[in-house]
C-alpha atoms as a PDB file:
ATOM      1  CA  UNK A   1      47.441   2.309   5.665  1.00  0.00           C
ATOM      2  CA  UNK A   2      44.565   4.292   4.459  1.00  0.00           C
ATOM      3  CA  UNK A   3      40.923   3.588   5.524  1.00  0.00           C
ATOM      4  CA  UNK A   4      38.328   3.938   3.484  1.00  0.00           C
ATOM      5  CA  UNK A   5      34.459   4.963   4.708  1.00  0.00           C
ATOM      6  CA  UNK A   6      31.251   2.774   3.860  1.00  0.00           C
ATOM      7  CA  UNK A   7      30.782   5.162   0.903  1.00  0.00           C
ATOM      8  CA  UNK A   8      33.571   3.640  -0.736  1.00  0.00           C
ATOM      9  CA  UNK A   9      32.788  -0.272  -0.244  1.00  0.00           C
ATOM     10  CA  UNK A  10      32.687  -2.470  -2.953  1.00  0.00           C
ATOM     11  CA  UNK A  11      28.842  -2.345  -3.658  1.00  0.00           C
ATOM     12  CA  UNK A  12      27.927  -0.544  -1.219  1.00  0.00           C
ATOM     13  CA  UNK A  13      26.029   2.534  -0.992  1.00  0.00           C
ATOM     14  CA  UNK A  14      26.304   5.302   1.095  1.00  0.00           C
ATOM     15  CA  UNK A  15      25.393   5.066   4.776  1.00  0.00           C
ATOM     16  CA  UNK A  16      24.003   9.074   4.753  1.00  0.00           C
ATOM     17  CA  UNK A  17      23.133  10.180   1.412  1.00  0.00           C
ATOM     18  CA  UNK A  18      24.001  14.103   0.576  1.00  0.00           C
ATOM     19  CA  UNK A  19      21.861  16.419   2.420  1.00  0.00           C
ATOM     20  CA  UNK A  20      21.265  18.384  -0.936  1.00  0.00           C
ATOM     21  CA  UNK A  21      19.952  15.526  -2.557  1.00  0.00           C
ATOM     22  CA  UNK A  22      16.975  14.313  -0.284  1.00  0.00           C
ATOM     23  CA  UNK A  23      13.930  15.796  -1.119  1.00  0.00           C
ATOM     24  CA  UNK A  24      11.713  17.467   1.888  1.00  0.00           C
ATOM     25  CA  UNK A  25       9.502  14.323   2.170  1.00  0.00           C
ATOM     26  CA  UNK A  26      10.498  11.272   0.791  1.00  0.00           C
ATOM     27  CA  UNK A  27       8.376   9.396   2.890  1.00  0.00           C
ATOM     28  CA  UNK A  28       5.837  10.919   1.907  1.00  0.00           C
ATOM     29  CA  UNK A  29       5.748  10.349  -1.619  1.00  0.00           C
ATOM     30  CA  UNK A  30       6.151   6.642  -0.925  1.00  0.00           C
ATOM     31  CA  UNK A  31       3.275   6.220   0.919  1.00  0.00           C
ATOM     32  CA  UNK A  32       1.092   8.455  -1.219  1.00  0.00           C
ATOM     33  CA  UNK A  33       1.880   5.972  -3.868  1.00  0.00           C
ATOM     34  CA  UNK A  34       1.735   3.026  -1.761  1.00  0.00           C
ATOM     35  CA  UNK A  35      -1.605   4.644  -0.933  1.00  0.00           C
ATOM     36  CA  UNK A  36      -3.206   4.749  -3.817  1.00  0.00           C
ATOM     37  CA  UNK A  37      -1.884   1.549  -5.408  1.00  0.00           C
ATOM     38  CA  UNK A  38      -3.784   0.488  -2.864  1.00  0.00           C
ATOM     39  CA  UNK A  39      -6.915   1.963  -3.272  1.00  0.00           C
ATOM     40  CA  UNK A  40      -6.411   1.228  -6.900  1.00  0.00           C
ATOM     41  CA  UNK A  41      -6.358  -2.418  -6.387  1.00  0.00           C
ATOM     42  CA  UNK A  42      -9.208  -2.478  -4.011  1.00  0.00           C
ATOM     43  CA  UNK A  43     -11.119  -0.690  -5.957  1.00  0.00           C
ATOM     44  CA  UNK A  44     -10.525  -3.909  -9.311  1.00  0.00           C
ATOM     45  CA  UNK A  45     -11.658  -6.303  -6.867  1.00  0.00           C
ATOM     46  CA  UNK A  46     -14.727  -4.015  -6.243  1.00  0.00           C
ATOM     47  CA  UNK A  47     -15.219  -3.413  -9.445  1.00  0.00           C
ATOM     48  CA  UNK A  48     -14.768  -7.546 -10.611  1.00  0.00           C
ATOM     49  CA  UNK A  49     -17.115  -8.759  -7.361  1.00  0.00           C
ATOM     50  CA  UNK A  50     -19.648  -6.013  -9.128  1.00  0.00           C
ATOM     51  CA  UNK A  51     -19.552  -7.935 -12.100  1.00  0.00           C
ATOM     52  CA  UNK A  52     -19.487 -11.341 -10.978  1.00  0.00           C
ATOM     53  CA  UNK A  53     -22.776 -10.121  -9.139  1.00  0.00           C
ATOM     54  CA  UNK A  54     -24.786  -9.027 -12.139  1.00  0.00           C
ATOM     55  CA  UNK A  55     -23.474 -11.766 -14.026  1.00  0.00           C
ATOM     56  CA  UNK A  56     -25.433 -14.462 -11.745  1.00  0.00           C
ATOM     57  CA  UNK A  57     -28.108 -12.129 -11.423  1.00  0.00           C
ATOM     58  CA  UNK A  58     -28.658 -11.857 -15.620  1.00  0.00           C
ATOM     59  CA  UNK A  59     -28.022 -15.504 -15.836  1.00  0.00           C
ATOM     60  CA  UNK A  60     -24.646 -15.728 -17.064  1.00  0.00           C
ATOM     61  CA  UNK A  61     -22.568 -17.150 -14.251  1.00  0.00           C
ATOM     62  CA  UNK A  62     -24.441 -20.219 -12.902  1.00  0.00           C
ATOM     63  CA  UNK A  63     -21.620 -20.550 -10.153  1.00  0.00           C
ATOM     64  CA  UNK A  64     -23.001 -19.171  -6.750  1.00  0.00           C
ATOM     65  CA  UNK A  65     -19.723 -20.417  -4.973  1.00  0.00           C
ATOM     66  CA  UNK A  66     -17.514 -18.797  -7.075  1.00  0.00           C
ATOM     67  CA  UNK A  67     -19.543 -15.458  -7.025  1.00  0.00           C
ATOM     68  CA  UNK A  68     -19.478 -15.802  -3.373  1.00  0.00           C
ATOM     69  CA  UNK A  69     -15.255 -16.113  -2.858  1.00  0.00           C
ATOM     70  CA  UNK A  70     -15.693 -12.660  -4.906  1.00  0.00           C
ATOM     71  CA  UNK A  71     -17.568 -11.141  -3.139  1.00  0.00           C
ATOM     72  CA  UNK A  72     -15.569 -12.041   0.059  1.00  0.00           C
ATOM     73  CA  UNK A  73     -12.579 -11.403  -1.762  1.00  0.00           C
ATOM     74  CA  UNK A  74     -13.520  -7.727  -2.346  1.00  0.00           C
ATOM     75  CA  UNK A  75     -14.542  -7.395   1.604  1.00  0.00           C
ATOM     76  CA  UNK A  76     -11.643  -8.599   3.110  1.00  0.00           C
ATOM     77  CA  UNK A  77      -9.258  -6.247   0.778  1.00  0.00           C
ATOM     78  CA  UNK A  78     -11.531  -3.846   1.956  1.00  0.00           C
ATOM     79  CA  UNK A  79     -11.188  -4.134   5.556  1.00  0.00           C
ATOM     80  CA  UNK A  80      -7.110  -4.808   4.808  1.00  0.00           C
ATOM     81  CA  UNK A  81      -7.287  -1.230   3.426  1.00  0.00           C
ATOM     82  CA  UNK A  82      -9.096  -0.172   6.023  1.00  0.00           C
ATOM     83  CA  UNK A  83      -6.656  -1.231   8.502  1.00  0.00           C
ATOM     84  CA  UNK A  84      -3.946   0.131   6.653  1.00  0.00           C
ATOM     85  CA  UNK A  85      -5.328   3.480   6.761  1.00  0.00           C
ATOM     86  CA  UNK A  86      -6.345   3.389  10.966  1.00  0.00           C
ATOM     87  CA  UNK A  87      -2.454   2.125  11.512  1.00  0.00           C
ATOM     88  CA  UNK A  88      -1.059   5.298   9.439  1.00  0.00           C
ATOM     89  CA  UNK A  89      -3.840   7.524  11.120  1.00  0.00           C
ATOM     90  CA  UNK A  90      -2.056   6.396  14.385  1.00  0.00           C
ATOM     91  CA  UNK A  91       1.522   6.268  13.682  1.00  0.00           C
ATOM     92  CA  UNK A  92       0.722   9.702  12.385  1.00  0.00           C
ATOM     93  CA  UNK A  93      -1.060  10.655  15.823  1.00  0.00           C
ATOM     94  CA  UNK A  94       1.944   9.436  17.750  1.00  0.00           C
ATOM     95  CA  UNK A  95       4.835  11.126  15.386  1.00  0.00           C
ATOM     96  CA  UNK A  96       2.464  14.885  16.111  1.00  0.00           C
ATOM     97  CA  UNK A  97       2.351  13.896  19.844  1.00  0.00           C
ATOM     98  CA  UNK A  98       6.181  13.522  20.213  1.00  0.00           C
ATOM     99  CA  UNK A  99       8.122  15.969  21.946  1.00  0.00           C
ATOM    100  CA  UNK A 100      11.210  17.534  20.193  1.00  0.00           C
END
């Protein structure tokens, strides 16, 4: 009877990819593009409550509630991002204080 490791499961992939493989931070690219998605996106919404504002100030959008949920849209993807980054500052602060 031969036994077969993980590797070789039927869709499966492998438990521990090859060493020579993995890059020297993939972690780190991840979250430097999860990063700046993120700022990306927060930065539309900033950009769209901008608009929304001049438009009611020039007269174009009559709609003060709807300028409003803009406008609170943009602030609360603001403090989300905001968030984000203080949790990654501390993970970050714990990982450096561990001991090897």
């Amino acid at each position: 009877m031969q036994i077969n490791g993980i590797e070789s499961g039927i869709g499966m992939s492998k438990a521990f990819p090859d060493m020579n493989k993995v890059s020297n931070s993939p972690t780190a690219d991840g979250a430097g593009k999860f990063f700046s998605e993120l700022v990306s996106k927060v930065n539309d919404i900033q950009v769209h409550s901008d608009k929304s504002i001049q438009g009611l100030a020039s007269g174009e959008n009559k709609n003060l509630h709807e300028v409003m949920i803009e406008v609170e849209k943009a602030s609360i993807s603001f403090q989300f991002m905001t968030q984000v980054r203080n949790k990654a500052i501390e993970a970050y602060q714990q990982v450096m204080q561990m001991q090897v």
